[in-house]
Protein backbone atom coordinates (compact mmCIF):
# COMPACT_ATOMS: atom_id res chain seq x y z
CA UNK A 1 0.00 0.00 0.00
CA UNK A 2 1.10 3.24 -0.55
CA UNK A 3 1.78 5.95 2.23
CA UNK A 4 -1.04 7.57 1.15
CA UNK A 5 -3.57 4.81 1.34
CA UNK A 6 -2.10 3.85 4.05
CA UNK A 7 -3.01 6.96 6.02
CA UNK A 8 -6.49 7.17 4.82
CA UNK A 9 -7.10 3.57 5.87
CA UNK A 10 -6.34 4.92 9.21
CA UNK A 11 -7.76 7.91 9.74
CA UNK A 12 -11.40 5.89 8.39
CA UNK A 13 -11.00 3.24 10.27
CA UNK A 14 -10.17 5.63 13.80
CA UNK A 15 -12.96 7.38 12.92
CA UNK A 16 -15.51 4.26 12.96
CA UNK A 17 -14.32 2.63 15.52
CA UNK A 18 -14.56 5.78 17.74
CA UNK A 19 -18.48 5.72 16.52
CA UNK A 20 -18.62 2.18 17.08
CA UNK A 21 -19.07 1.18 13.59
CA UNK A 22 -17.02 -1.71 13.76
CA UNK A 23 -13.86 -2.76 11.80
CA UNK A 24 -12.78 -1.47 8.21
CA UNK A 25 -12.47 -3.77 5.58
CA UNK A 26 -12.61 -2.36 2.44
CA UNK A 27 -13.03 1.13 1.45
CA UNK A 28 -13.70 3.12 -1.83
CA UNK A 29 -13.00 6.47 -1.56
CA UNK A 30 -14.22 9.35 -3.76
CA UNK A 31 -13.52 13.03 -3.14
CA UNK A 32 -14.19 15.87 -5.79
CA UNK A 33 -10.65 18.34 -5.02
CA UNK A 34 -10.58 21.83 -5.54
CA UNK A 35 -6.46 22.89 -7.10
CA UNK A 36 -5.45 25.74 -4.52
CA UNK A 37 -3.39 27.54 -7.55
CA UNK A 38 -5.88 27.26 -10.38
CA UNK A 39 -9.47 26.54 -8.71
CA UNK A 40 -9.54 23.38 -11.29
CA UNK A 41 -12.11 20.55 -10.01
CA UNK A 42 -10.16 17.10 -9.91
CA UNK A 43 -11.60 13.71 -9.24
CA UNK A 44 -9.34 11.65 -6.07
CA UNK A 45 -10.63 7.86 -6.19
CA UNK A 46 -8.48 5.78 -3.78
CA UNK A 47 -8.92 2.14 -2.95
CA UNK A 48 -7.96 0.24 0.68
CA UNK A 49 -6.06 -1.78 0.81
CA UNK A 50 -4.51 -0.77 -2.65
CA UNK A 51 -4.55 -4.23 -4.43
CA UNK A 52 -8.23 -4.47 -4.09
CA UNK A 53 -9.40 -6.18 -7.54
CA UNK A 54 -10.91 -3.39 -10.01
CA UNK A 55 -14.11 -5.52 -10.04
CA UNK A 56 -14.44 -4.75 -5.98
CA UNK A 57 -13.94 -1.27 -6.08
CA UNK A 58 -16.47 -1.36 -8.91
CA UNK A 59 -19.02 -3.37 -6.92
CA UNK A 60 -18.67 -1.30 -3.88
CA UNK A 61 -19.19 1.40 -5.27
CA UNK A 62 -22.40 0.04 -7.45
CA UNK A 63 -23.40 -1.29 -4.08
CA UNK A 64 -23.36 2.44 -2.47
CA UNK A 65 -25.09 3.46 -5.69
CA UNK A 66 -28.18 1.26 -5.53
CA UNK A 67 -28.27 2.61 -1.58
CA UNK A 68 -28.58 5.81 -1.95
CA UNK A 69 -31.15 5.48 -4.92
CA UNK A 70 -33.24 3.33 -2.77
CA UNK A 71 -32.89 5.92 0.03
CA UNK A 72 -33.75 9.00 -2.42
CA UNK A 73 -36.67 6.93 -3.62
CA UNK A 74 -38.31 6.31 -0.10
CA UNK A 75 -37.98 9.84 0.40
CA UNK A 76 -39.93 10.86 -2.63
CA UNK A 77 -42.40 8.21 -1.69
CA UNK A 78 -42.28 9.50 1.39
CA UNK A 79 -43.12 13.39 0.43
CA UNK A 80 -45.88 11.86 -2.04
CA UNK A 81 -47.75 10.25 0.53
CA UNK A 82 -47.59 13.58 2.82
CA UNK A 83 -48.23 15.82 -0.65
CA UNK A 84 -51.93 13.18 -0.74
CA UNK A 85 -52.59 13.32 3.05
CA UNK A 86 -52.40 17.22 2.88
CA UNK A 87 -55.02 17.05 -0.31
CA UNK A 88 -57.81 15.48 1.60
């Protein structure tokens, strides 16, 4: 792994287990970065550990997809059934 990774791994895993979240496995990592000089938008994707398969990092992060649609579409179910409660 590289330094970099390395410290990440850390820092995530510290962080959960200080929330009691349990141990760190495997993590996907996606940050949007701003370029102090320039303002340019960059894409950071970082993988631990660093050898995970390309196929993992790709499921995981399918995985966290599907979550988050099934959370936004419970919410909009959610606001429809208030939005047909307030029509009565």
């Amino acid at each position: 792994m590289s330094q970099l990774t390395d410290d990440v791994h850390q820092a995530i895993a510290e962080v959960l287990r200080c929330h009691g979240a349990g141990l760190l496995s495997r993590a996907v990592l996606v940050l949007e970065v701003v370029d102090e000089d320039s303002g340019e938008l960059g894409l950071y994707v970082e993988a631990s550990p660093s050898d995970m398969p390309m196929w993992d990092r790709a499921g995981l992060l399918r995985y966290a997809d599907l979550d988050l649609a099934g959370q936004v579409t419970a919410c909009r179910i959610g606001e429809a059934a208030l939005d047909d409660d307030g029509d009565e």
